[in-house]
Protein backbone atom coordinates (compact mmCIF):
# COMPACT_ATOMS: atom_id res chain seq x y z
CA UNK A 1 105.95 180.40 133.84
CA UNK A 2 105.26 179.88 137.28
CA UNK A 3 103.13 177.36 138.58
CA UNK A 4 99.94 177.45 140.42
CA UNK A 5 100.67 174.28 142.25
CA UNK A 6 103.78 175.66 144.13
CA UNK A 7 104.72 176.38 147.41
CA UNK A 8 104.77 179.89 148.34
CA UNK A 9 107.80 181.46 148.77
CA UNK A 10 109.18 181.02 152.56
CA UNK A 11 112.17 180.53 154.47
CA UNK A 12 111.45 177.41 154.65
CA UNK A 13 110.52 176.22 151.19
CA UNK A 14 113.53 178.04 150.03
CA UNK A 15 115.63 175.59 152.74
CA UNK A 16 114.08 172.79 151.15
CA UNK A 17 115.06 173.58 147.92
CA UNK A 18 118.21 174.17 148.59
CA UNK A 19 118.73 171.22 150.56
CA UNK A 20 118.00 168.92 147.70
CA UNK A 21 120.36 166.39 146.50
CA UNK A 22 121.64 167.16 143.21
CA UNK A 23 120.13 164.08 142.10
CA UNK A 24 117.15 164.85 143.13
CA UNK A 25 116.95 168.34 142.18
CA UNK A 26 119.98 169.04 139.33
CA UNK A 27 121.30 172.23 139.08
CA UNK A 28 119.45 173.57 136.26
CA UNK A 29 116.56 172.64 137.71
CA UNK A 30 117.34 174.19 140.74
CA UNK A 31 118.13 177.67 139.03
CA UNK A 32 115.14 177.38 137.02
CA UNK A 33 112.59 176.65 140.41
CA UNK A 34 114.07 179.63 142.01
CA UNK A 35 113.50 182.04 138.83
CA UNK A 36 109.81 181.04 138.99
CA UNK A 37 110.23 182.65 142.36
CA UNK A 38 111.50 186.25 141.64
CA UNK A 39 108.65 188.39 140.98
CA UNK A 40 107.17 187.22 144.44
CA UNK A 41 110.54 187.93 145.80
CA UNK A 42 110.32 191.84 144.56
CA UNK A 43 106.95 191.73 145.59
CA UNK A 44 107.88 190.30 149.37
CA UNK A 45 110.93 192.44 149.73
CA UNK A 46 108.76 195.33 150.47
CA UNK A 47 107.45 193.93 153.90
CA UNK A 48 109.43 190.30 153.98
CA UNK A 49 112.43 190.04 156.49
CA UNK A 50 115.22 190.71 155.05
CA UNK A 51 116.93 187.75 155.85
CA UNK A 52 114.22 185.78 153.26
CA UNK A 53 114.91 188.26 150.62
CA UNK A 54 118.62 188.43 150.13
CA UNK A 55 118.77 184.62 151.27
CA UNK A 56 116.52 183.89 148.02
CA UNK A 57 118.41 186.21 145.88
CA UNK A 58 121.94 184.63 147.15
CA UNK A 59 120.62 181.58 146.60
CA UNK A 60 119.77 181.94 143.15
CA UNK A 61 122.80 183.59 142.28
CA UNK A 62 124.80 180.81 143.29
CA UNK A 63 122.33 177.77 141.38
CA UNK A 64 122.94 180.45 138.33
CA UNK A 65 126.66 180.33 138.86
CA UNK A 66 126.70 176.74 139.21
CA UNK A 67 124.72 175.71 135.73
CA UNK A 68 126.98 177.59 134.61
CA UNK A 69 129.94 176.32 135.70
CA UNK A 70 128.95 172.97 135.33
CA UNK A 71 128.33 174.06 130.97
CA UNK A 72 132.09 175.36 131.06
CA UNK A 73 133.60 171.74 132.28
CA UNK A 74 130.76 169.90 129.83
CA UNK A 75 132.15 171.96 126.91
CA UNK A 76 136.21 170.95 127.80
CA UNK A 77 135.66 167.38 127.66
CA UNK A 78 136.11 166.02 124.15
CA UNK A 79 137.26 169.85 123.40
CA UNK A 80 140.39 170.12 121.36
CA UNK A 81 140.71 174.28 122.35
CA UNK A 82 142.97 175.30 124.85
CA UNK A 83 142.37 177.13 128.07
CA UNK A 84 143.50 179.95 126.96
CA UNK A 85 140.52 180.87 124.87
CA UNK A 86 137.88 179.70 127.55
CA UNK A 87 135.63 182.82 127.12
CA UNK A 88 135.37 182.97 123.81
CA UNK A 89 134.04 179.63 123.81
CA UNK A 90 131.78 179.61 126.90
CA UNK A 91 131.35 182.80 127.94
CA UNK A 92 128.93 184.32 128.09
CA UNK A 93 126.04 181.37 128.33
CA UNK A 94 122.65 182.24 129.30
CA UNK A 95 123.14 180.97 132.77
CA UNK A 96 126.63 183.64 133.59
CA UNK A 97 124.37 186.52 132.01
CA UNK A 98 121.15 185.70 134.13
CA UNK A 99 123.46 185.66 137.38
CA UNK A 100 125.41 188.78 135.82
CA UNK A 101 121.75 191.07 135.40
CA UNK A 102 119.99 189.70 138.46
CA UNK A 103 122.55 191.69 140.61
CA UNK A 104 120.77 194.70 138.15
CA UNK A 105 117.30 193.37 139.44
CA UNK A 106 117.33 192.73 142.87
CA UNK A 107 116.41 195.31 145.63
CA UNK A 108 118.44 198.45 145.60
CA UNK A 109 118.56 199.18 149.15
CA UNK A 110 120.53 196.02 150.11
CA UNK A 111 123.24 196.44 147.53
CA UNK A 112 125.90 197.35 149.45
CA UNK A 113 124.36 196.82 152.93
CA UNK A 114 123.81 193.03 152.70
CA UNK A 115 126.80 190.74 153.78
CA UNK A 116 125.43 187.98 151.89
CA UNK A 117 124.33 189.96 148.59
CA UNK A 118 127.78 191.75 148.69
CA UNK A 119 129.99 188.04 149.27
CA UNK A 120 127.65 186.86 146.37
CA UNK A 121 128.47 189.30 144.29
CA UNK A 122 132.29 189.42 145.20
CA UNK A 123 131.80 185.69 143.72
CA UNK A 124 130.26 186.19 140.97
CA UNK A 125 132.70 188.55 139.71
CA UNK A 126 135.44 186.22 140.80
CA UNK A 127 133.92 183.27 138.89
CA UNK A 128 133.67 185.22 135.88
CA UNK A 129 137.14 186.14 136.12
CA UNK A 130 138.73 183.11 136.89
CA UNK A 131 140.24 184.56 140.11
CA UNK A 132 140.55 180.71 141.16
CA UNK A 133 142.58 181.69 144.56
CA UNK A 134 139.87 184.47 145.13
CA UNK A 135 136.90 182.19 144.80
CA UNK A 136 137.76 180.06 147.32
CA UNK A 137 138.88 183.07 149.30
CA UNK A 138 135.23 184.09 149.28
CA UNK A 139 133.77 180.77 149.71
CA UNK A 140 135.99 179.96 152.67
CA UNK A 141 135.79 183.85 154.48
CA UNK A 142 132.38 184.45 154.23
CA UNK A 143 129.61 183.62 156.96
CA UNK A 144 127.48 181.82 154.98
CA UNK A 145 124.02 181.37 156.59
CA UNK A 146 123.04 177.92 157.63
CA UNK A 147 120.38 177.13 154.65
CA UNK A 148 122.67 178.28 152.17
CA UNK A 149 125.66 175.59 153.15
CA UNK A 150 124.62 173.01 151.42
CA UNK A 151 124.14 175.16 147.67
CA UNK A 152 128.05 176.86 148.68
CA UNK A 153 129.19 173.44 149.09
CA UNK A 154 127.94 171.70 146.41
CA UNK A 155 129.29 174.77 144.49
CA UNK A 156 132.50 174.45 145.93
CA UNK A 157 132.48 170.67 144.86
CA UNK A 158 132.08 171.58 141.69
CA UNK A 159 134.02 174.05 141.61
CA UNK A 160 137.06 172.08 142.14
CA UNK A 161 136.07 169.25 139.25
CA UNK A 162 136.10 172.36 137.13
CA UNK A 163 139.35 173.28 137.54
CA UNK A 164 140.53 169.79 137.10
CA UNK A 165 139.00 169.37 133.69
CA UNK A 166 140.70 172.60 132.80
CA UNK A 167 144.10 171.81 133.92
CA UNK A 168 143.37 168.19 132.55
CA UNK A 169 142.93 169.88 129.17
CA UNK A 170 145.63 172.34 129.27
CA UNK A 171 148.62 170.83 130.98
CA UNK A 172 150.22 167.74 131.35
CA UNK A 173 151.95 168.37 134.58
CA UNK A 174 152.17 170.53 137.43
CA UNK A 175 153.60 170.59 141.10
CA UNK A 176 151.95 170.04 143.87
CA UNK A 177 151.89 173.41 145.36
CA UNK A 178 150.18 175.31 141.94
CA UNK A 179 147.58 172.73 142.12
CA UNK A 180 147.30 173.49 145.71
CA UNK A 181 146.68 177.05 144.86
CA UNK A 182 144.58 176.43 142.24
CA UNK A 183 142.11 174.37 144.84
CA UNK A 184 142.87 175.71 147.65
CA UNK A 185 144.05 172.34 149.31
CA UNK A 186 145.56 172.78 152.85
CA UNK A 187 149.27 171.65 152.99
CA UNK A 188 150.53 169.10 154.51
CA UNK A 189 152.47 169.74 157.09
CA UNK A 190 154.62 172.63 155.15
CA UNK A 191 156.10 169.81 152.50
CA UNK A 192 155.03 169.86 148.94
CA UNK A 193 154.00 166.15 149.42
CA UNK A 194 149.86 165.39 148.63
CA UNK A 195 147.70 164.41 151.92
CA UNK A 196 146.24 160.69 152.27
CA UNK A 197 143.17 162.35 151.74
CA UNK A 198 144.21 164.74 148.38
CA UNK A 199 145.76 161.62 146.99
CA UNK A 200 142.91 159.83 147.14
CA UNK A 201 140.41 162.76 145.23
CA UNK A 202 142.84 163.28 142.54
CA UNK A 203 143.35 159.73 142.23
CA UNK A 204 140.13 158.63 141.91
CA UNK A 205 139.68 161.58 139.64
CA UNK A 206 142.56 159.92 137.19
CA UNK A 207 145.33 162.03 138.36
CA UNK A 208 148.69 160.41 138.81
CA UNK A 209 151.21 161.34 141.37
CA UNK A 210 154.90 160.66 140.99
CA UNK A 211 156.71 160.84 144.53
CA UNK A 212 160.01 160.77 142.74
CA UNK A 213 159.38 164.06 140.80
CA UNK A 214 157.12 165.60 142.79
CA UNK A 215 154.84 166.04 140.14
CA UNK A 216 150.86 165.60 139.40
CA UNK A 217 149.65 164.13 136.10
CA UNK A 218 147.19 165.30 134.52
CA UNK A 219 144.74 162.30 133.04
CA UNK A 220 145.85 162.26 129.07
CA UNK A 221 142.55 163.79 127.00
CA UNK A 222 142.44 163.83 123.41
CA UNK A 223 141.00 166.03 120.75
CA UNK A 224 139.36 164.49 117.98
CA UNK A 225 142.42 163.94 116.13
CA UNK A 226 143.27 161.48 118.76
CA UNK A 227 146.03 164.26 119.55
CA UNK A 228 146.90 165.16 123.40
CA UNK A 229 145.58 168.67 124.45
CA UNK A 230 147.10 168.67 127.36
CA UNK A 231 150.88 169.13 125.90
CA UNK A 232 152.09 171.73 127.93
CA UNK A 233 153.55 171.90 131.61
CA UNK A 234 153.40 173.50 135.02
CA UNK A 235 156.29 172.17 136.16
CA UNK A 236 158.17 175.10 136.42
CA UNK A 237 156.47 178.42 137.15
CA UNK A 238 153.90 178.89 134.05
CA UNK A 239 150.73 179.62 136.03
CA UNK A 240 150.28 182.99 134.49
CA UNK A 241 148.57 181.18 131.57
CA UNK A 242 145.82 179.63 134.14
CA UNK A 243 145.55 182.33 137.01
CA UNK A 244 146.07 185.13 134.32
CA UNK A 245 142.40 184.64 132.72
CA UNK A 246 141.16 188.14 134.20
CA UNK A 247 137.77 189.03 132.22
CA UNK A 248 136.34 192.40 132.75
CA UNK A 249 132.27 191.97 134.62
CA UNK A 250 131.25 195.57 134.80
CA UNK A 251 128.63 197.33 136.94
């Protein structure tokens, strides 16, 4: 239920949100602030700006997208499956379905009209997919309004540790250009050597990097057998496993 003591819905309450910190405002508390918010969105869209209409419903999409992200990396850690059976462990979750029908719910007339309704639904779609390469195609490509930075890049963030605690899981090695592809990390300098600064995130995230082999790492994780998961390699080219996790999202 909504509550009488909020702010109306405006342009500028929604920037607010929005422009929490995640401590101060989680993510699931984020999504669930901006649901409270949807019937006086349909109301508003009849005589609102646009730009305050599909901004809210972008917005929401995206806080959906990123509970439920962020319930896909909680469930590998400690998880003894392998990647390879992701959705039938995690998806769907209330959060992927909410994001998945509120593309049903919101106004008809911007479908396909609406830059930012059409990239967030291109995303959405990609997420579910695990188009990894296309998500951050999306997320780079698009003109994302100024409010809305701050949500796509605290998505992004995430995002990223996602894909790490997959790979983590699943493999215990991979070069540096699949990981590259998988995060859509920026070369450096056309060599398939790690940045300063790309050293440094997957280091601190408890990736090793071995300059003799040209190989990443993975940090060792442990079912509850106290056997490895992460037994198998990327070393060569076996990305098909990873990048090949196409799910179907209908219309």
């Amino acid at each position: 239920m909504a509550s009488s003591t909020r702010q109306p819905l405006t342009m500028a309450q929604l920037t607010t949100l929005i422009n929490a910190s995640p401590s101060a405002l989680p993510a699931d508390m984020l999504a669930d602030m901006l649901a409270d918010y949807e019937s006086e969105a349909a109301m508003l869209s009849l005589n609102a700006e646009q730009n305050l209409i599909t901004g809210f419903y972008a917005s929401y999409l995206i806080a959906l997208l990123l509970v439920s992200n962020l319930l896909v990396e909680k469930t590998f850690h400690g998880s003894r499956c392998c990647i390879q059976v992701r959705k039938k462990l995690t998806f769907p979750n209330s959060y992927s379905e909410e994001a998945r029908y509120l593309t049903r719910r919101w106004p008809t007339r911007f479908n396909d009209k609406d830059r930012l309704l059409v990239s967030s639904k291109s995303l959405l779609k990609a997420n579910w997919s695990n188009k990894y390469p296309l998500v951050h195609q999306i997320l780079q490509e698009t003109s994302w309004p100024a409010f809305i930075k701050p949500l796509i890049a605290r998505f992004r963030d995430q995002f990223q540790s996602s894909i790490l605690a997959e790979l983590s899981l699943a493999y215990s090695s991979l070069r540096h250009d699949k990981l590259s592809t998988l995060l859509s990390l920026c070369p450096n300098q056309g060599t398939n050597k790690p940045s300063v600064e790309i050293l440094e995130k997957l280091t601190e995230s408890g990736w090793k990097w071995d300059d003799e082999k040209n190989l990443w790492f993975t940090p060792s994780t442990k079912n509850e057998f106290g056997v490895a998961n992460n037994e198998s390699s990327l070393a060569n080219d076996g990305m098909s496993g990873l990048v090949g996790l196409v799910g179907f999202l209908g219309e």
